[in-house]
N, C-alpha and C. Protein backbone atom coordinates (compact mmCIF):
# COMPACT_ATOMS: atom_id res chain seq x y z
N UNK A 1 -20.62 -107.76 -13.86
CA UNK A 1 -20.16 -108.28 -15.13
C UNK A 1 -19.79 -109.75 -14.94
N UNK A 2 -20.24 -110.22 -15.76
CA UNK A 2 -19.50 -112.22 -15.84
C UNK A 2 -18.64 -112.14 -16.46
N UNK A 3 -17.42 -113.30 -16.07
CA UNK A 3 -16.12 -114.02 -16.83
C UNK A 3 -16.67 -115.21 -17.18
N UNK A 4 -15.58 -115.72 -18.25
CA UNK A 4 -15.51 -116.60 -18.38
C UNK A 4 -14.40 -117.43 -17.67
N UNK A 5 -14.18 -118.21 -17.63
CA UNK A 5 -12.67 -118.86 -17.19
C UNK A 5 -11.51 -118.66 -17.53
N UNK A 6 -11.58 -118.30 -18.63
CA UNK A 6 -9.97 -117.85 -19.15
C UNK A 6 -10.11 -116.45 -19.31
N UNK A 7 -11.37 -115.74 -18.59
CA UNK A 7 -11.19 -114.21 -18.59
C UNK A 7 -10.67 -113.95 -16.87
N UNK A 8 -11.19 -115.25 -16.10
CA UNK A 8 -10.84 -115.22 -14.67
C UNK A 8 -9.29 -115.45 -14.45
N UNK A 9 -8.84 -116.40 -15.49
CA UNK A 9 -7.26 -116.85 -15.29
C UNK A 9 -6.99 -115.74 -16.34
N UNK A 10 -7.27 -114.88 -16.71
CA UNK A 10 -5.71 -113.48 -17.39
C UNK A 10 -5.94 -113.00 -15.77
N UNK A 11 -7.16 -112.54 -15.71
CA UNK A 11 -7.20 -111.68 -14.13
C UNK A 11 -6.33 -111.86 -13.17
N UNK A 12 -6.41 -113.26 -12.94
CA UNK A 12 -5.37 -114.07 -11.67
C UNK A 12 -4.22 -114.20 -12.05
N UNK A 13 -3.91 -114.44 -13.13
CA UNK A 13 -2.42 -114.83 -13.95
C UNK A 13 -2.28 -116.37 -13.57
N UNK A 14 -3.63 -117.27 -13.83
CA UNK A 14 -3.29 -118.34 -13.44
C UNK A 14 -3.48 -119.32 -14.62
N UNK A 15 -3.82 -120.09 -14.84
CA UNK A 15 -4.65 -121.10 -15.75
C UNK A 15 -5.72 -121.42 -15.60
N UNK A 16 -6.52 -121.50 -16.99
CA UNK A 16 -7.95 -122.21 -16.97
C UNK A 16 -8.40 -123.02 -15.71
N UNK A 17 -7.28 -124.42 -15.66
CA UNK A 17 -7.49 -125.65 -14.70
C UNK A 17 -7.56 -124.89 -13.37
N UNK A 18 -6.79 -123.76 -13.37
CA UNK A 18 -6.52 -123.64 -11.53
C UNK A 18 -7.69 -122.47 -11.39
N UNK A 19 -8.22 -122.18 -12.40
CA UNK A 19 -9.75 -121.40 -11.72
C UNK A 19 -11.07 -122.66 -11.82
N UNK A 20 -10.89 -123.30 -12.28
CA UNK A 20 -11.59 -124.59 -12.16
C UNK A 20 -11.57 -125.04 -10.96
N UNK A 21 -10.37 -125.32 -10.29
CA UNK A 21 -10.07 -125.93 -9.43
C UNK A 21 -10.43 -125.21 -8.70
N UNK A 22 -10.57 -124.06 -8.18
CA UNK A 22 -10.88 -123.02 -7.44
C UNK A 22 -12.44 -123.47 -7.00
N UNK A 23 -13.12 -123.23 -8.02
CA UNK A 23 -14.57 -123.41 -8.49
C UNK A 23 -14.45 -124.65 -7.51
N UNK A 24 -14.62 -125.64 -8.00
CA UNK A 24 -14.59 -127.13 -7.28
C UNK A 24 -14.19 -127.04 -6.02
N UNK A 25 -13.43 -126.10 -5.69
CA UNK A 25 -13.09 -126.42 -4.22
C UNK A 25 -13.65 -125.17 -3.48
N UNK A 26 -14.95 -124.79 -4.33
CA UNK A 26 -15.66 -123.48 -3.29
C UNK A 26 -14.79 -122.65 -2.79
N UNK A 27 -13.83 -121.84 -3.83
CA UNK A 27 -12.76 -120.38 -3.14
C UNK A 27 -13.57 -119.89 -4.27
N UNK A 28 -14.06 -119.73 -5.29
CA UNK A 28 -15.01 -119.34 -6.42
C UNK A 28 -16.42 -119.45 -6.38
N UNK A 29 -17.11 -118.21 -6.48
CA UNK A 29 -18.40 -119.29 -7.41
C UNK A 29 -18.45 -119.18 -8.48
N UNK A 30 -18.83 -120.42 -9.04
CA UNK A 30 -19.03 -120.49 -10.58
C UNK A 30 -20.46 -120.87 -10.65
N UNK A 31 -21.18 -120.35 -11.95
CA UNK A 31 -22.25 -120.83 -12.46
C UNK A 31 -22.53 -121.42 -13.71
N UNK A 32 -22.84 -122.72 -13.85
CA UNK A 32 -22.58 -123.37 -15.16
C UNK A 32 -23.74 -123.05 -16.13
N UNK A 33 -23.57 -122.74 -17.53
CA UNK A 33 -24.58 -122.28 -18.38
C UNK A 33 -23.90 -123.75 -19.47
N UNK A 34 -24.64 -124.65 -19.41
CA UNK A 34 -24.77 -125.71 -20.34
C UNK A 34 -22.91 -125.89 -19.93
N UNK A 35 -21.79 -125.83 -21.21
CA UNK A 35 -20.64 -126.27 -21.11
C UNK A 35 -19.81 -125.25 -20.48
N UNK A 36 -19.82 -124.38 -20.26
CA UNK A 36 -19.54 -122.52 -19.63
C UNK A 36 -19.76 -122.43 -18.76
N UNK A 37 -19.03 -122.11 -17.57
CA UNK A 37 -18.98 -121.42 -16.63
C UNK A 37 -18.65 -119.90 -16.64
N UNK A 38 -20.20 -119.27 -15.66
CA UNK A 38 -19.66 -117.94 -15.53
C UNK A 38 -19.13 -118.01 -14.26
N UNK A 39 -18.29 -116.95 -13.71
CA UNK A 39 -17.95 -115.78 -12.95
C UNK A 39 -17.89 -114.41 -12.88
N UNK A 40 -19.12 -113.95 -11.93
CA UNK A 40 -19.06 -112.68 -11.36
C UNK A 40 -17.30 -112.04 -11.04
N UNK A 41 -17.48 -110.96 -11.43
CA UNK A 41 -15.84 -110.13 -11.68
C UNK A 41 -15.68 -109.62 -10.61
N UNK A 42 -16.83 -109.68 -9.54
CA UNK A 42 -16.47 -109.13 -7.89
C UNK A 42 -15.85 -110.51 -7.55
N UNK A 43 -16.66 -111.56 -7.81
CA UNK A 43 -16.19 -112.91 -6.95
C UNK A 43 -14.77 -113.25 -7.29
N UNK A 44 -14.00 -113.12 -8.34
CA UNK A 44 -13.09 -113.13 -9.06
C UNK A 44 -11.85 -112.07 -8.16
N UNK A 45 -12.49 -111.18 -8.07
CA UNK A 45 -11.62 -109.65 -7.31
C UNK A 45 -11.34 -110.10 -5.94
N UNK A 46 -12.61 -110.37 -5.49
CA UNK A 46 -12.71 -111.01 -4.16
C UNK A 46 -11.23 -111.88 -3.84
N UNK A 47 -11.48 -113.10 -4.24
CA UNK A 47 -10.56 -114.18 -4.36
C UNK A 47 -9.15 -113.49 -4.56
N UNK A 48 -9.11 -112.82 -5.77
CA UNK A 48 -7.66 -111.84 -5.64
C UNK A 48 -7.12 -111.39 -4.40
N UNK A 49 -7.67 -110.99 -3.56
CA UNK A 49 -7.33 -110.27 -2.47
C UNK A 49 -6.88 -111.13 -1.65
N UNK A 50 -7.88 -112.33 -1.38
CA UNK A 50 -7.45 -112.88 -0.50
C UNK A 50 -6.39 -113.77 -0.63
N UNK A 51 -6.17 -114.33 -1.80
CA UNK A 51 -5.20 -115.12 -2.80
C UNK A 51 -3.74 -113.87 -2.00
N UNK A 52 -3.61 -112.49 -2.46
CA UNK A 52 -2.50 -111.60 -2.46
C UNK A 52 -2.72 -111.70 -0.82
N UNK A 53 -3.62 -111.65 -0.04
CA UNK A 53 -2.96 -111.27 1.60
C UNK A 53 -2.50 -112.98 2.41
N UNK A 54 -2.64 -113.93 1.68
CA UNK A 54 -2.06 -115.29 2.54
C UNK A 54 -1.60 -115.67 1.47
N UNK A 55 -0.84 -115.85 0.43
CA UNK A 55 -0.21 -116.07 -0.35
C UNK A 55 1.65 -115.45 0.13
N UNK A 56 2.33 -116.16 -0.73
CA UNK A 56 3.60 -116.32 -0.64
C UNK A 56 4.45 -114.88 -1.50
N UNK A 57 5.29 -114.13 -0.24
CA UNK A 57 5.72 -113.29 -1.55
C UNK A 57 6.28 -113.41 -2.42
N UNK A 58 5.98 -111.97 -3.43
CA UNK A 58 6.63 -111.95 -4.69
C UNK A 58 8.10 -112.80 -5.36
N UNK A 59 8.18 -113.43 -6.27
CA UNK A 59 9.48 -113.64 -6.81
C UNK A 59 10.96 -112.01 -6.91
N UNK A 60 11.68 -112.77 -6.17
CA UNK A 60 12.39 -111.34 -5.68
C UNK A 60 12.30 -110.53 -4.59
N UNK A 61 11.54 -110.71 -4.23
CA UNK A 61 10.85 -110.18 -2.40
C UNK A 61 11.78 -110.80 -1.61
N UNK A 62 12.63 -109.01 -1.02
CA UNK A 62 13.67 -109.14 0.08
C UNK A 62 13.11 -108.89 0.98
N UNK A 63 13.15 -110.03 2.10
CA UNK A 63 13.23 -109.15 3.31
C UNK A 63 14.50 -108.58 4.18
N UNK A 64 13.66 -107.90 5.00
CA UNK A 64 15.15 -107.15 5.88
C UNK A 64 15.57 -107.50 7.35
């Protein structure tokens, strides 16, 4: 299935710009159709994962 960009940022909980930015900095692929960019919803998932395993924890995240 393809996203669009602001179907990729509800996914991520990020913004338009920062899946853009993504894109541009090859952690995405994007494919441009005239003014539109798609994204594949694996490549999107993908990135999730790896975004959640080197990423910073949660707001509220105790450690012990």
């Amino acid at each position: 299935m393809w996203l669009t960009t602001a179907d990729a940022a509800k996914r991520l909980g990020v913004r338009t710009s920062s899946v853009r930015k993504a894109i541009e900095r090859g952690l995405i692929e994007g494919y441009e159709f005239g003014r539109e960019i798609a994204i594949r919803d694996r490549d999107v998932e993908a990135y999730k994962r790896r975004r959640l395993a080197t990423g910073r924890p949660a707001k509220g995240f105790k450690k012990d």
